[in-house]
C-alpha atoms as a PDB file:
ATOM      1  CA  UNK A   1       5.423  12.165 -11.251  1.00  0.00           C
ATOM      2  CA  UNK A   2       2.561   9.950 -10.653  1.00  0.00           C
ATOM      3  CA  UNK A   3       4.107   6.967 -12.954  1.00  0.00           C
ATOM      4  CA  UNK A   4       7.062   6.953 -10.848  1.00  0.00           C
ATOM      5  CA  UNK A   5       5.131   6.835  -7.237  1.00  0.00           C
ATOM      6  CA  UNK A   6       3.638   4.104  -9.090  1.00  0.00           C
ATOM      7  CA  UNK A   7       6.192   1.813  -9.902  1.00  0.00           C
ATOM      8  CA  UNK A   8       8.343   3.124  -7.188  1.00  0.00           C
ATOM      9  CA  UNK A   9       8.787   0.332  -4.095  1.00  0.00           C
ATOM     10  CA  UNK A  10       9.340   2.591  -1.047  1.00  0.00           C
ATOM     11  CA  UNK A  11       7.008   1.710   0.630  1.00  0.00           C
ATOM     12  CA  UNK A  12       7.571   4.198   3.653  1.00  0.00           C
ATOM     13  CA  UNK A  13       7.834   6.967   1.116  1.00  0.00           C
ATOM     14  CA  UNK A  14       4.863   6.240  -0.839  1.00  0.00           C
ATOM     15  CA  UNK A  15       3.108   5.512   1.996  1.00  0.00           C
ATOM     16  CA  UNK A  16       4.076   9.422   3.594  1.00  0.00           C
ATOM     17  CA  UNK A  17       2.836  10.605   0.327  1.00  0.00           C
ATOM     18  CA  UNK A  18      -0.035   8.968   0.051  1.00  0.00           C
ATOM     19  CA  UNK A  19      -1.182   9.362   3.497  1.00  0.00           C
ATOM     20  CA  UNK A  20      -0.783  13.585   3.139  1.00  0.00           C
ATOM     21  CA  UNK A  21      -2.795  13.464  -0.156  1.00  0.00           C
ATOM     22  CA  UNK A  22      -5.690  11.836   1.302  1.00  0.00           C
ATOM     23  CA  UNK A  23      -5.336  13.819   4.661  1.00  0.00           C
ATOM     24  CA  UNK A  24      -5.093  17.233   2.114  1.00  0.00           C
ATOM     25  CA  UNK A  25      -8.447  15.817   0.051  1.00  0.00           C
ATOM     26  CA  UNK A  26     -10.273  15.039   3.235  1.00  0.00           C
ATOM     27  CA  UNK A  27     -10.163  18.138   5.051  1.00  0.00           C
ATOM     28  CA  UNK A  28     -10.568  20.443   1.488  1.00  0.00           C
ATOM     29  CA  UNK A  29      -6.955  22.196   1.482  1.00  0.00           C
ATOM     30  CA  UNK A  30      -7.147  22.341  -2.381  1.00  0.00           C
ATOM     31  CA  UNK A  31      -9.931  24.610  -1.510  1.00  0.00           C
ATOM     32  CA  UNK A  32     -10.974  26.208  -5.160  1.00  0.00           C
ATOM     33  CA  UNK A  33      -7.967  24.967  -7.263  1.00  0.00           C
ATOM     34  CA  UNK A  34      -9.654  22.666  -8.908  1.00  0.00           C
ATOM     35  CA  UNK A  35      -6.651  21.269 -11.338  1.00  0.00           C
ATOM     36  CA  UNK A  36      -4.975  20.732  -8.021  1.00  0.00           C
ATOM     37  CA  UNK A  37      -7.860  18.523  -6.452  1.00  0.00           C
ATOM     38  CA  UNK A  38      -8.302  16.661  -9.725  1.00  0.00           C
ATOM     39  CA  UNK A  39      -4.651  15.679  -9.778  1.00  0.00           C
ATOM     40  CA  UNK A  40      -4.366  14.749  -6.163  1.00  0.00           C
ATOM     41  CA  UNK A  41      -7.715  12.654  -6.692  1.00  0.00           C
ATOM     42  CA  UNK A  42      -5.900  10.940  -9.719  1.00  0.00           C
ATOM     43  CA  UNK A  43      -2.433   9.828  -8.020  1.00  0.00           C
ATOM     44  CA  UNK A  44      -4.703   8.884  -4.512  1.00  0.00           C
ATOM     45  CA  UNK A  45      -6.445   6.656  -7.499  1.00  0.00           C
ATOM     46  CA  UNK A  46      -3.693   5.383  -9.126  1.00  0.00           C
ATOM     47  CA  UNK A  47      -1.613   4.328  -5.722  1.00  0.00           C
ATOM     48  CA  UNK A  48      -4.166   2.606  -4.085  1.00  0.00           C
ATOM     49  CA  UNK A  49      -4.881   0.854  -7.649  1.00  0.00           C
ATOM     50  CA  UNK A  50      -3.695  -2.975  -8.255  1.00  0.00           C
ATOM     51  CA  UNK A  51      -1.715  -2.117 -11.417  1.00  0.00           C
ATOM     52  CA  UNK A  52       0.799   0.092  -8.445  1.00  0.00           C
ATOM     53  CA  UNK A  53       3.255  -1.774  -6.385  1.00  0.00           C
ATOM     54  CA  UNK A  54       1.962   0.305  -3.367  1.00  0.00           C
ATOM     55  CA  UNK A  55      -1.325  -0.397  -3.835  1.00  0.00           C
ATOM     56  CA  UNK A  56      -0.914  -4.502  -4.175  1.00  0.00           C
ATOM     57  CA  UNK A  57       1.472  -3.716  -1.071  1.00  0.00           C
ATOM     58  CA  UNK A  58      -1.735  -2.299   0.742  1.00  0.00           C
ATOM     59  CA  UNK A  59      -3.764  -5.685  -0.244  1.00  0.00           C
ATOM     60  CA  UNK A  60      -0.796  -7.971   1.315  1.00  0.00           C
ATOM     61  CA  UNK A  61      -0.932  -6.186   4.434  1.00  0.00           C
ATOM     62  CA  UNK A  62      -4.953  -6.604   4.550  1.00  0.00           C
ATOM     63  CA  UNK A  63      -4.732 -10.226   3.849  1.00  0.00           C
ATOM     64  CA  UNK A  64      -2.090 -10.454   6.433  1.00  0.00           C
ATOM     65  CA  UNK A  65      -3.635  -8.801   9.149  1.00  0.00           C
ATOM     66  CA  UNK A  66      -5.899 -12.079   8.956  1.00  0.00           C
ATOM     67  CA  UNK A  67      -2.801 -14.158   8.145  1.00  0.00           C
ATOM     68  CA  UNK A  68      -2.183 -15.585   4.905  1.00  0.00           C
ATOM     69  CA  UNK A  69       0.151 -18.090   3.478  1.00  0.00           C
ATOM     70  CA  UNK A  70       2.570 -17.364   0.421  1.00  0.00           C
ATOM     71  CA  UNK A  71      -0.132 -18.979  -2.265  1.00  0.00           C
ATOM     72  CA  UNK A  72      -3.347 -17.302  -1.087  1.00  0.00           C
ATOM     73  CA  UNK A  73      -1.498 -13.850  -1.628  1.00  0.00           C
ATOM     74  CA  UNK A  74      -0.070 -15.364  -5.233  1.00  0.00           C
ATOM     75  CA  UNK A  75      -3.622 -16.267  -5.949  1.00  0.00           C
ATOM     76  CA  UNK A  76      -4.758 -12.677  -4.763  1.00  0.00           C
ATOM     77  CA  UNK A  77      -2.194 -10.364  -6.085  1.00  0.00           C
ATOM     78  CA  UNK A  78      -1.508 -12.533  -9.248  1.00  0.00           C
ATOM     79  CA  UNK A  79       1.855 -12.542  -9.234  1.00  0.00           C
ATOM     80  CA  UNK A  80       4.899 -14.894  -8.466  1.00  0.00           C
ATOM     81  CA  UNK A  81       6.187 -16.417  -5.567  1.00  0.00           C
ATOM     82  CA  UNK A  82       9.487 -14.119  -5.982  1.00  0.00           C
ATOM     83  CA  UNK A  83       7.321 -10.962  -6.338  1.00  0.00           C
ATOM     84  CA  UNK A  84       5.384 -11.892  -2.874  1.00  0.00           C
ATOM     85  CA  UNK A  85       9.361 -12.171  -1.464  1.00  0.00           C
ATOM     86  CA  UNK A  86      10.161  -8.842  -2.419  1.00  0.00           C
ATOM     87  CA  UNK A  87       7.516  -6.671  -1.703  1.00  0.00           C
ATOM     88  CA  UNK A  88       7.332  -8.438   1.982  1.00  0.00           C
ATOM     89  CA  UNK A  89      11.231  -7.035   2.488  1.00  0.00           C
ATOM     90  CA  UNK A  90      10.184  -3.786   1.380  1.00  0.00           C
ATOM     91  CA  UNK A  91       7.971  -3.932   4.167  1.00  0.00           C
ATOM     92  CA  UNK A  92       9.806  -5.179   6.138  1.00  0.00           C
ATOM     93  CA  UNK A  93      12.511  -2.304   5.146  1.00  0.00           C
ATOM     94  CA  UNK A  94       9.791   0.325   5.924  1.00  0.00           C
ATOM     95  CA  UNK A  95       9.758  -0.992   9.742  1.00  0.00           C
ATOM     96  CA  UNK A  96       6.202  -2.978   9.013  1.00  0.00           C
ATOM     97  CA  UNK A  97       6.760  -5.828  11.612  1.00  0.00           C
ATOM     98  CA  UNK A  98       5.999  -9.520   9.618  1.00  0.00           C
ATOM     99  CA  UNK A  99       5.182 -12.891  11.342  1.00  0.00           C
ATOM    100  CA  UNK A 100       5.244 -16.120  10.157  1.00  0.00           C
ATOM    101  CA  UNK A 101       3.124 -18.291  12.177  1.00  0.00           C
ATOM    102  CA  UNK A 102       2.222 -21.982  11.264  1.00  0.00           C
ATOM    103  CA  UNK A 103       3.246 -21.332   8.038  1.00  0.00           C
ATOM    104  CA  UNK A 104       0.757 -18.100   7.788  1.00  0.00           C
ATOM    105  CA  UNK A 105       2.067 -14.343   7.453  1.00  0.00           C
ATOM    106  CA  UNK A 106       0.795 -11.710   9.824  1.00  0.00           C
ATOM    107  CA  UNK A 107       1.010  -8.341  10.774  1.00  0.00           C
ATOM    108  CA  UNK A 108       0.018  -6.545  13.675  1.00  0.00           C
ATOM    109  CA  UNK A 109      -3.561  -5.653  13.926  1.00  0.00           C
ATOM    110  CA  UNK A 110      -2.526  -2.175  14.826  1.00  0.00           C
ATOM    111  CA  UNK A 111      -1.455  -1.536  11.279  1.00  0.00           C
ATOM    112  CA  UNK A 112      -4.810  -1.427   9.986  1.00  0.00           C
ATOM    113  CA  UNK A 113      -5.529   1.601  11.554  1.00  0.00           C
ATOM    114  CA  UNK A 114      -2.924   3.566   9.689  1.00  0.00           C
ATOM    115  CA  UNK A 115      -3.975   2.474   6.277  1.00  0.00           C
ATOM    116  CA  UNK A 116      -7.912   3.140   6.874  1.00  0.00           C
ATOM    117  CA  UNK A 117      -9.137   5.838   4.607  1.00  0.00           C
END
């Protein structure tokens, strides 16, 4: 399961599942299961990691909360052009609200708040 939430793109899904692991691991509902725990640790790990389309998703969106143009988030994510243009519509598609100002991308301040850990 945790390869697919990697290389999965719905965002909004991901992003549900992600934010109940970490709210589960922060207020110790694994109590004493300890294979649990480790295994919720390791997916919270391995979708906030670059090599995961969520997790380079989370980096756009706090490089755009400053704004950013197209190449700065190439030349951060390491990836193409084409790659930036898709994972912006599947934010978009998850009802993440992206500007383009003066050529820089933004998103609402707000949206930080959600993805703090």
């Amino acid at each position: 399961m945790a390869a697919n939430m990697r290389n999965r793109s719905d965002f909004a899904e991901t992003f549900a599942v992600h934010t109940a692991l970490r709210h589960a691991l922060a207020r110790k509902l694994y109590g004493s299961d300890a294979r649990t725990h480790k295994a919720a640790t390791g997916l919270v790990k391995s979708l906030e990691s670059d090599r995961s389309i969520y997790g380079r998703q989370l980096k756009m969106i706090g490089l755009m909360s400053k704004g950013v143009t197209i190449q700065q988030v190439v030349k951060s994510l390491r990836c193409s052009r084409r790659t930036i243009f898709r994972y912006l519509n599947h934010l978009e598609d998850a009802g993440i609200q992206v500007t383009l100002e003066d050529g820089r991308y933004k998103v609402p301040k707000d949206m930080l708040k959600l993805l703090k850990k």
